[in-house]
Protein backbone atom coordinates (compact mmCIF):
# COMPACT_ATOMS: atom_id res chain seq x y z
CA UNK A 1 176.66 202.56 34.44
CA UNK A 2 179.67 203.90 32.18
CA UNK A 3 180.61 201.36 29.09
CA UNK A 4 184.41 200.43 30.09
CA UNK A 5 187.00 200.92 27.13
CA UNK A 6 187.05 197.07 25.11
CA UNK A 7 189.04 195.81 22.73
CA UNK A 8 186.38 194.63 20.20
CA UNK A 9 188.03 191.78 19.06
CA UNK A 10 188.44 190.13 22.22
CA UNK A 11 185.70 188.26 24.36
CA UNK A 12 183.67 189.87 27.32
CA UNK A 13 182.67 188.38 30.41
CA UNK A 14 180.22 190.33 32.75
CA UNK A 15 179.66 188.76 36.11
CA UNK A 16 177.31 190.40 38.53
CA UNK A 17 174.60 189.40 41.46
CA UNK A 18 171.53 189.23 40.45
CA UNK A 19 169.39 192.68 39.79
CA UNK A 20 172.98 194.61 39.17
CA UNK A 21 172.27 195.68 35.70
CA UNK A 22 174.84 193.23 33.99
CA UNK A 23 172.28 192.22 31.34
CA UNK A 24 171.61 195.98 30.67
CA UNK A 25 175.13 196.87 30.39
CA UNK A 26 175.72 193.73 28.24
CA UNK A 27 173.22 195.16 25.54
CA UNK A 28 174.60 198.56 25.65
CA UNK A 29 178.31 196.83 24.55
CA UNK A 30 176.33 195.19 22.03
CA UNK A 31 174.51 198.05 20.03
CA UNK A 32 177.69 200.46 20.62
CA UNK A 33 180.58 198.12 20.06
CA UNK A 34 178.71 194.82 18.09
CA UNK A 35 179.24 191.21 19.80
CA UNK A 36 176.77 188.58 20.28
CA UNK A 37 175.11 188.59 24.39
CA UNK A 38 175.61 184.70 25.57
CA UNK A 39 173.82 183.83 28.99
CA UNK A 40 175.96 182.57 31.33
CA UNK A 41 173.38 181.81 34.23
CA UNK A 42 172.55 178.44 34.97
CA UNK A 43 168.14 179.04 35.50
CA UNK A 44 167.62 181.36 31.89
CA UNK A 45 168.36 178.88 30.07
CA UNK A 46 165.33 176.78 30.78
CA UNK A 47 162.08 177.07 29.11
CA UNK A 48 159.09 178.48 30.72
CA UNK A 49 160.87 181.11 32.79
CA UNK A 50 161.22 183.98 30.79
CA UNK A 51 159.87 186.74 33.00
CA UNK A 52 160.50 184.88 37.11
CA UNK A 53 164.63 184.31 35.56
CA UNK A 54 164.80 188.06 34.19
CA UNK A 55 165.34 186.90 30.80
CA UNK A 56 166.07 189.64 28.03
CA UNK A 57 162.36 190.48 26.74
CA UNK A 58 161.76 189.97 22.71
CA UNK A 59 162.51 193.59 22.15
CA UNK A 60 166.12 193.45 23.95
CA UNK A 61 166.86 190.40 22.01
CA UNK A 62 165.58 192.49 18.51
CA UNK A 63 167.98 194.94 19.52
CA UNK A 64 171.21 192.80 19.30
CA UNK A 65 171.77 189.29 18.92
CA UNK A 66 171.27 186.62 21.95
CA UNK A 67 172.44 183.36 22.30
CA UNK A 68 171.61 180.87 24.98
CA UNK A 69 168.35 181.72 26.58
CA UNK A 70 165.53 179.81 26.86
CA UNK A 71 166.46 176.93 24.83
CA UNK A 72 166.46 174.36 27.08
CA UNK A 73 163.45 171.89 28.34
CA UNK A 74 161.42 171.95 31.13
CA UNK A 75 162.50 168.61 32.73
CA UNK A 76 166.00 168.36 30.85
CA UNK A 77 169.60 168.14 33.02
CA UNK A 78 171.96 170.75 32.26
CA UNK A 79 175.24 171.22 33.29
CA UNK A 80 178.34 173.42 32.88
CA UNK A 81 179.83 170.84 30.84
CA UNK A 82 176.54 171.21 28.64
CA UNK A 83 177.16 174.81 28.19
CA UNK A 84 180.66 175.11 27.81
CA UNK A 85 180.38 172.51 24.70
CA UNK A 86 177.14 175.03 23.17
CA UNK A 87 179.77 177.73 23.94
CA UNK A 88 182.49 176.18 22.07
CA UNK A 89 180.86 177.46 18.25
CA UNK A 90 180.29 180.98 19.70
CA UNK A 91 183.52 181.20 20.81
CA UNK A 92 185.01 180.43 17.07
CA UNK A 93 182.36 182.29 15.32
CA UNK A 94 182.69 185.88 13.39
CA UNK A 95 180.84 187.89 16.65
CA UNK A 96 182.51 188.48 19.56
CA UNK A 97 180.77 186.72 22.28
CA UNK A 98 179.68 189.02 25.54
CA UNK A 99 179.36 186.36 27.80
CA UNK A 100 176.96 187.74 30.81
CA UNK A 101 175.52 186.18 33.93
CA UNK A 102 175.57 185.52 37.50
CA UNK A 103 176.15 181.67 37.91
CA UNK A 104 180.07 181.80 38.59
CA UNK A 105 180.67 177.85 37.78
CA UNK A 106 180.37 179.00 34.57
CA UNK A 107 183.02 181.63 34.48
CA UNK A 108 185.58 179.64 36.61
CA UNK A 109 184.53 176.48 34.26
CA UNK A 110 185.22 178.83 30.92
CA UNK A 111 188.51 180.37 32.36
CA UNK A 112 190.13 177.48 34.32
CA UNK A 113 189.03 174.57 32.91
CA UNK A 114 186.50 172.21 33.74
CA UNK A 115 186.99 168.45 34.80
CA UNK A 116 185.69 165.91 32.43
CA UNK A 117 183.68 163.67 35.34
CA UNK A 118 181.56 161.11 33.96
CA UNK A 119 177.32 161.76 33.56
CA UNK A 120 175.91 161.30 36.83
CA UNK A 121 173.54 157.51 37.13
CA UNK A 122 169.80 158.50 37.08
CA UNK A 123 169.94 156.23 40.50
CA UNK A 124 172.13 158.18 42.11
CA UNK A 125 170.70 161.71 41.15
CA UNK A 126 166.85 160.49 42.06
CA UNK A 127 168.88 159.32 45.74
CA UNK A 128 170.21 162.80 46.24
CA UNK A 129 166.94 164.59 44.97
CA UNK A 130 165.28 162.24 47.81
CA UNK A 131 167.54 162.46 50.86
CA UNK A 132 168.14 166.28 50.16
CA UNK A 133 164.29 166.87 50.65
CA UNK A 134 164.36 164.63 53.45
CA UNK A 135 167.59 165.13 55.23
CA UNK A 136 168.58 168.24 53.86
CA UNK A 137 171.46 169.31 52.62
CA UNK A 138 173.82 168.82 56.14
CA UNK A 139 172.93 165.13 55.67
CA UNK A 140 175.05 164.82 52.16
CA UNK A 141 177.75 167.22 53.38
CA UNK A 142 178.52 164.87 56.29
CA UNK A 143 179.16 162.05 53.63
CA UNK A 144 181.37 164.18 51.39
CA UNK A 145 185.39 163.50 51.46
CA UNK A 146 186.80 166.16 53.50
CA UNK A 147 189.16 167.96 50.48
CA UNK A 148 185.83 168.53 48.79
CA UNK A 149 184.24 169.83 51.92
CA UNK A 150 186.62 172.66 52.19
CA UNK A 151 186.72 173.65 48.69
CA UNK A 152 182.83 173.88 47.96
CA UNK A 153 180.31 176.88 48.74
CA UNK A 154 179.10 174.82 52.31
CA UNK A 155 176.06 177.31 52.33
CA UNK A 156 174.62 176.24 48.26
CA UNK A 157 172.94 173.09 48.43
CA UNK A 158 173.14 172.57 44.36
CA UNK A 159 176.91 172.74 44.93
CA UNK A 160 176.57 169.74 47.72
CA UNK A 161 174.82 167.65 46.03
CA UNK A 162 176.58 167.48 43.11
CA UNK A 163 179.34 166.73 45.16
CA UNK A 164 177.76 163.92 46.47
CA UNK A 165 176.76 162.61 43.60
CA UNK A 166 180.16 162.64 42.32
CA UNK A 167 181.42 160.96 44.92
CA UNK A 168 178.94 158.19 45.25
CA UNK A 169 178.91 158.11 41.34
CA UNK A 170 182.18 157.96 40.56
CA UNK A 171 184.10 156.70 43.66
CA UNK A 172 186.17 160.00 43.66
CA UNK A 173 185.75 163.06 45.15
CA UNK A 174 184.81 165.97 43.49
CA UNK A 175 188.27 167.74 44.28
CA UNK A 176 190.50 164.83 42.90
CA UNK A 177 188.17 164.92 39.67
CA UNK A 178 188.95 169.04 39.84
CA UNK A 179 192.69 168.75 40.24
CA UNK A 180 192.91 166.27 36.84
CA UNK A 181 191.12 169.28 34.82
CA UNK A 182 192.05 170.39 31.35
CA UNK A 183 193.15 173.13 29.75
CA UNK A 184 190.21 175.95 29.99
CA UNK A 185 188.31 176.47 26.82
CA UNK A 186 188.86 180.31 27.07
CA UNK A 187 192.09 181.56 28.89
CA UNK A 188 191.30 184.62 30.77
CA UNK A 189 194.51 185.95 29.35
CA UNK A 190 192.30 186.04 26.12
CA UNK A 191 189.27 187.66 27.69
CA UNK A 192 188.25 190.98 29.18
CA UNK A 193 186.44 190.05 32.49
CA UNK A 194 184.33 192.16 34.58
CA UNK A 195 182.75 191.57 38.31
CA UNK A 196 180.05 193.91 39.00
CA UNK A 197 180.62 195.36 42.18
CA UNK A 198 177.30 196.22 43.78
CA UNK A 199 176.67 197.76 47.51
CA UNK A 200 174.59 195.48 49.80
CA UNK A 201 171.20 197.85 50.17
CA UNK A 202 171.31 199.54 46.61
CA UNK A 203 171.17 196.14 45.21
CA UNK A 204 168.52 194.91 47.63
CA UNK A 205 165.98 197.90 47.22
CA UNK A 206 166.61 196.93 43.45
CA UNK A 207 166.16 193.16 44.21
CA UNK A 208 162.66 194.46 45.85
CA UNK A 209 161.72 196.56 43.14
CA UNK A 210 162.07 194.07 40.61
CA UNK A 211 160.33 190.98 41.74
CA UNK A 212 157.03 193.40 42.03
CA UNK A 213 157.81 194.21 38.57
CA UNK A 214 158.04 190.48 37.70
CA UNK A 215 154.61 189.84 38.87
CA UNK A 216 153.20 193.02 37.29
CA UNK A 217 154.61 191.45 33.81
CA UNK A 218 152.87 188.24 34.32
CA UNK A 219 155.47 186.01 36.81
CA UNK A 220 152.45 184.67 38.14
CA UNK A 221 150.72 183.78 35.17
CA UNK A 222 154.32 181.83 34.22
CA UNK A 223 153.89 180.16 37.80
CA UNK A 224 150.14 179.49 36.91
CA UNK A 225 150.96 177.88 33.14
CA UNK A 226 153.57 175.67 35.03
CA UNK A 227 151.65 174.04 37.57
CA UNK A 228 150.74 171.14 36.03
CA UNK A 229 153.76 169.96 35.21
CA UNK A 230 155.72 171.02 38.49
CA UNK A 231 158.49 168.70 40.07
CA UNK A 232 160.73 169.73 42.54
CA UNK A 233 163.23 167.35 41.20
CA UNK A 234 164.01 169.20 37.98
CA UNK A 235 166.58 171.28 38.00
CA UNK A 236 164.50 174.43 35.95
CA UNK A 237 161.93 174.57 39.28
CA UNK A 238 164.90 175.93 41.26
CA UNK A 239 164.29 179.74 39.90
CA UNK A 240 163.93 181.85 42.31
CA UNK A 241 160.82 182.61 43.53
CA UNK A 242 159.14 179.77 41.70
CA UNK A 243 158.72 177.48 44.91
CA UNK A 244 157.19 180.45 46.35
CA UNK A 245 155.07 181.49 43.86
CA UNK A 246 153.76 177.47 42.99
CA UNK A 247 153.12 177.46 46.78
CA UNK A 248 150.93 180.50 46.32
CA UNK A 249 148.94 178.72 43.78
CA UNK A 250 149.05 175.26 45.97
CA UNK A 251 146.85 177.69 48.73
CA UNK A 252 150.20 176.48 50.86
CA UNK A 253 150.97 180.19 51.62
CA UNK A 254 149.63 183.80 51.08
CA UNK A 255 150.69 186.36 47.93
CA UNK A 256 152.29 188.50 50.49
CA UNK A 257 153.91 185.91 52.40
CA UNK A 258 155.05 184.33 49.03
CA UNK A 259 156.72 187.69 48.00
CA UNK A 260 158.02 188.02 50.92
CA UNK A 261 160.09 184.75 51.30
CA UNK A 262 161.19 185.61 47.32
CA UNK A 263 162.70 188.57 48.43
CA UNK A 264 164.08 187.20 51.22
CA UNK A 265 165.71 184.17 48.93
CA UNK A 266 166.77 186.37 46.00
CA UNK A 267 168.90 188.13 48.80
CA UNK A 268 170.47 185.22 50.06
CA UNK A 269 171.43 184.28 46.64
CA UNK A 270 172.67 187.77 45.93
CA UNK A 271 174.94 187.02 48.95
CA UNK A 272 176.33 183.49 47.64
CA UNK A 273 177.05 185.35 45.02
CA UNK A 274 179.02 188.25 45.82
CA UNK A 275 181.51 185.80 47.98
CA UNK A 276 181.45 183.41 45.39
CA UNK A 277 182.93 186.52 43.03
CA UNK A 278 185.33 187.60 45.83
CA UNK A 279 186.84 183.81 46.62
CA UNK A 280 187.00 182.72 42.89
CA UNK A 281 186.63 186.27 40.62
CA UNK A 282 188.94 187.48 43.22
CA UNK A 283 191.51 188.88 40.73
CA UNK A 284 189.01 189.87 37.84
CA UNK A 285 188.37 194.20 37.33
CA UNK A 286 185.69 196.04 39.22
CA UNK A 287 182.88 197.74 38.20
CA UNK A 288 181.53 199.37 40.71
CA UNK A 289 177.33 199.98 41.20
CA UNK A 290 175.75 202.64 43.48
């Protein structure tokens, strides 16, 4: 993948599917133009997932600086709000911030602004955690105002249920708290955005290729040292592959069975993805992939 032609001084944002090579690409801008690499994807920030979240390894990080990763708890919320206020200091700092990742909440949060709803009750979320295993996540959409319905990914479940949770938090729909939102903290005017543009089978032989890798660097060891302390209700156990894997070690399902279904969910979220980047990072340049 070619490094595009940046103006140093400004701020980069790389968003990509997962397995694209963003990260990679990221790190190249890094050592050849200078800039700190801030993760922008929602599961590598979480501690304990280092290897099943494709975090950089040590030596990436000792070859330019990394902000970001890995540096929140196991069983701690986090939200876009949370990260856009830890982004706030990077963003006035003397590096220019790379900002790379795949969740696109961020990226729309960043550049458009991001409403200021209030914390969600522990009540409410431990009522949504409950009826979503139960009822799944059709149950919660049928309760959502209908201007919310339309505007939110239908097929992501973590996008329904914090609208519900809004809603039956707050008394307002997630829209109406959307359409009162601030100023954005970063203008894209001000940035130099990037999509990565990757073809549907290149990326999923890649998507293949890499989760055998994960569990030849020890993904299963990281689903082994987790066990113990496994709840579906926190927000870090939704890495992908991680219910699979934790099933695995449950005797709930075979290794091949487990990679399987991995595969088969790291492509589904490849696809959320890629129309998530076409609806909302419509307008953003291409970089094309394979």
């Amino acid at each position: 993948m070619e490094i595009p032609r940046l103006d140093p001084d400004r701020p980069v944002l790389i968003a990509g599917p997962t397995a694209s090579g963003k990260s990679a690409l990221a790190l190249r801008i890094a050592e050849s133009q200078g800039g700190v690499i801030v993760n922008a994807d929602a599961l590598q920030v979480f501690a304990g997932w280092r290897v099943l979240t494709a975090r950089p390894r040590p030596e990436d990080e000792a070859r330019a600086p990394h902000a970001l990763y890995g540096h929140v708890g196991w069983a701690s919320d986090y939200s876009v709000g949370h990260w856009l206020r830890e982004l706030a200091p990077l963003l006035a700092g003397d590096a220019r911030p790379i900002i790379v990742g795949g969740t696109g909440l961020y990226f729309t949060a960043l550049t458009e602004g991001l409403a200021d709803i209030p914390p969600t009750p522990a009540e409410v979320r431990e009522e949504a955690n409950r009826r979503l295993a139960a009822e799944g996540p059709q149950a919660l959409l049928a309760e959502i105002d209908p201007r919310t319905a339309a505007r939110i990914d239908r097929s992501n479940p973590v996008r329904i249920q914090r609208a519900w949770e809004v809603l039956t938090g707050t008394g307002r729909g997630l829209a109406c708290w959307q359409d009162d939102t601030p100023p954005p903290l970063l203008p894209l005017a001000q940035a130099q955005p990037l999509v990565i543009e990757a073809g549907k089978d290149w990326l999923n032989a890649r998507i293949d290729a890499r989760f055998a890798r994960m569990l030849a660097e020890g993904a299963l060891e990281e689903a082994r040292a987790n066990l113990p302390r496994w709840n579906p209700a926190h927000l870090s156990t939704r890495a992908i592959g991680a219910p699979e894997l934790i099933a695995y070690l449950k005797g709930d399902m075979t290794l091949a069975a487990a990679k399987t279904a991995a595969n088969i969910a790291s492509r589904q979220y490849a696809k959320r993805q890629r129309t998530l980047f076409r609806s909302r990072l419509g307008h953003w340049p291409r970089l094309t992939v394979a």
